[in-house]
Protein backbone atom coordinates (compact mmCIF):
# COMPACT_ATOMS: atom_id res chain seq x y z
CA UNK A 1 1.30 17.15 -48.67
CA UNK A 2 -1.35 18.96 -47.08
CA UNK A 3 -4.00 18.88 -49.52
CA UNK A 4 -7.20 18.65 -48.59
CA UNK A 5 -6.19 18.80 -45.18
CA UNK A 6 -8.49 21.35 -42.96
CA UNK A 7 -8.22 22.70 -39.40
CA UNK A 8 -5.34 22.64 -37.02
CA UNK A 9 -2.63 19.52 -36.74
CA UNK A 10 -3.62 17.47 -33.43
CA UNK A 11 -1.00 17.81 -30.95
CA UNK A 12 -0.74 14.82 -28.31
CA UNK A 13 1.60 15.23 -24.52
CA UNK A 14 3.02 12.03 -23.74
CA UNK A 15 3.76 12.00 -19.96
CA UNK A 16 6.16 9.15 -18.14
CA UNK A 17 6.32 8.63 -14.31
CA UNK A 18 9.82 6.79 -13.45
CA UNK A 19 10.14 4.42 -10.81
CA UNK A 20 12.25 2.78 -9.28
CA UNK A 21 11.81 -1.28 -9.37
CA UNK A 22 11.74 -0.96 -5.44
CA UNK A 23 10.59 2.21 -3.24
CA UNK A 24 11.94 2.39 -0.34
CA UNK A 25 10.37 5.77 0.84
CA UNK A 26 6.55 6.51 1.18
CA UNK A 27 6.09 8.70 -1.77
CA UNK A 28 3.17 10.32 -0.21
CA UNK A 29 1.77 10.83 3.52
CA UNK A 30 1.68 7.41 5.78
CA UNK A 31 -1.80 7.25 7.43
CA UNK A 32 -0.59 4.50 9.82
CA UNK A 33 1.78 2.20 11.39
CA UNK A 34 1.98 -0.94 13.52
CA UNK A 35 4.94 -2.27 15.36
CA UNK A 36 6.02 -5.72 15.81
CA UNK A 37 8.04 -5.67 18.72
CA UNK A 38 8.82 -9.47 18.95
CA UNK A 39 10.38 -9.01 15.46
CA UNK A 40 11.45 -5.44 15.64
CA UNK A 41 9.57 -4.44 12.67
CA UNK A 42 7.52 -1.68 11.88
CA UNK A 43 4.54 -1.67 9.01
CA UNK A 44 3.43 1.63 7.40
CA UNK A 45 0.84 2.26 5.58
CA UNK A 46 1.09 4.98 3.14
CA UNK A 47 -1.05 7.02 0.54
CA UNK A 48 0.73 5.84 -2.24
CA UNK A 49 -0.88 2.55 -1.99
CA UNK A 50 1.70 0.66 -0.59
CA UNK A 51 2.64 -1.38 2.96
CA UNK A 52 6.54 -1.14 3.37
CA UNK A 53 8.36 -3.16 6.20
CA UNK A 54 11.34 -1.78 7.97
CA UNK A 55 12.96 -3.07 10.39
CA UNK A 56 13.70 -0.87 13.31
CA UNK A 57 16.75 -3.13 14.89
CA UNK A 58 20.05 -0.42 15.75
CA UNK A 59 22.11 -3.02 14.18
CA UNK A 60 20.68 -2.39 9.91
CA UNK A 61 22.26 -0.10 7.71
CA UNK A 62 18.90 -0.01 5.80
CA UNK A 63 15.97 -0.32 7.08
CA UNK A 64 14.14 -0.97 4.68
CA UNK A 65 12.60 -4.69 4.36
CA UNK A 66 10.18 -5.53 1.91
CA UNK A 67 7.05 -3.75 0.09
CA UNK A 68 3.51 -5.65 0.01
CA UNK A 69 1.65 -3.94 -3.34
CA UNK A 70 -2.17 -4.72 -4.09
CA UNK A 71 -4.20 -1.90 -3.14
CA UNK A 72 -4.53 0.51 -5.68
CA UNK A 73 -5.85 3.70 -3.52
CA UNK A 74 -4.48 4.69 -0.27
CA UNK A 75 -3.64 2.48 2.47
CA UNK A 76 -5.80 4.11 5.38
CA UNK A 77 -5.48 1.62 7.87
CA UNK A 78 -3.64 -1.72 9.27
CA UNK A 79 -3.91 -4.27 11.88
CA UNK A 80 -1.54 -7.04 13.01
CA UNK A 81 -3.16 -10.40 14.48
CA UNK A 82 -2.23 -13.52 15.56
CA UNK A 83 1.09 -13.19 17.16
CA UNK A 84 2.51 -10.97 14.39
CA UNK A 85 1.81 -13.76 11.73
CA UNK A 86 -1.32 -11.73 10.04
CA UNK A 87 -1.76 -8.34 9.14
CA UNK A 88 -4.89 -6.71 7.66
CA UNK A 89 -5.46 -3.26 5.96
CA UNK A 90 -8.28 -1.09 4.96
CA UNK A 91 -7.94 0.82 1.57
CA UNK A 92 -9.72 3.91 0.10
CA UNK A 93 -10.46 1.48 -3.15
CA UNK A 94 -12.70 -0.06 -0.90
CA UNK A 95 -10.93 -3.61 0.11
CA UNK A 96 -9.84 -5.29 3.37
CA UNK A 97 -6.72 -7.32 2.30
CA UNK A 98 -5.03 -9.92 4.86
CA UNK A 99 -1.65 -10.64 4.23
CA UNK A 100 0.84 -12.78 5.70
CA UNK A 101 3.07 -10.71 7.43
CA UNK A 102 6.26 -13.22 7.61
CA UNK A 103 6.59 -13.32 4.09
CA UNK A 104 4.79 -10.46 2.63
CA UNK A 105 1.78 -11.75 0.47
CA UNK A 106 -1.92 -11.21 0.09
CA UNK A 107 -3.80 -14.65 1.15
CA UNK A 108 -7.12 -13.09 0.59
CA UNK A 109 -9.40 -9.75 -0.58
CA UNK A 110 -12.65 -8.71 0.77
CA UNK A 111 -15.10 -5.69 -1.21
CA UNK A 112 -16.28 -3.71 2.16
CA UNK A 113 -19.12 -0.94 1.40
CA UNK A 114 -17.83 2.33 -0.01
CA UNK A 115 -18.28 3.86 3.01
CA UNK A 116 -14.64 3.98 4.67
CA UNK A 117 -15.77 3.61 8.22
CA UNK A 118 -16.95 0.53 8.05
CA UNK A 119 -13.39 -0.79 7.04
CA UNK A 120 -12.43 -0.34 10.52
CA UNK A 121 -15.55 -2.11 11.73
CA UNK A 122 -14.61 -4.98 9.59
CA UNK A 123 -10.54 -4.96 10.61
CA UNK A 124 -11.63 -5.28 14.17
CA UNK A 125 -14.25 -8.27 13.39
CA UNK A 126 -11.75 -10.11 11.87
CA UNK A 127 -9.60 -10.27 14.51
């Protein structure tokens, strides 16, 4: 019943975004890459907030190695250090992460200024 009821019914949109549990393809534009030649991989960093590894050997069927996930804006720039072992990236939500490039974790998180070219100041102390 309806009674007492005034005005228009409320009408709600209910919208999903499906993934899959692993992306292999940068969903959006990659804003940069680094190679590791002594393993034959290559990192990109993409504007869908996510470093993906590939490996870029002629002998894989897929390419596609791993995913590292923390940033939650776009990844606008990376660095590998020390030998291949340590890579770092700059992100528009305003972190420098270093990861361990072997096995594809964060180790640690640092809050730069909002100002995104200082990022790139910071990468390059770090190293």
């Amino acid at each position: 019943s309806t009674k007492g009821y005034r005005g228009n019914p409320k009408h709600s949109k209910v919208s999903y975004v499906i993934r899959d549990e692993v992306e292999k393809c940068n969903r959006n534009g990659v804003n940069a890459l680094q190679l590791d030649p002594a393993l034959n991989r290559l990192f990109t960093a993409g504007r869908d907030s996510i470093i993906r590894i590939w490996s870029v050997s002629q002998h894989k069927q897929d390419p596609y190695i791993a995913s590292m996930e923390h940033h939650t804006d776009w990844v606008n720039d990376i660095v590998l250090c020390c030998n291949g072992k340590t890579l770092i990236s700059a992100s528009s939500d305003t972190t420098v992460k270093v990861w361990n490039a072997h096995k594809g974790f964060c180790m640690s998180t640092l809050r730069t200024h909002k100002v995104k070219l200082l990022q790139r100041t910071l990468i390059l102390a770090l190293i």
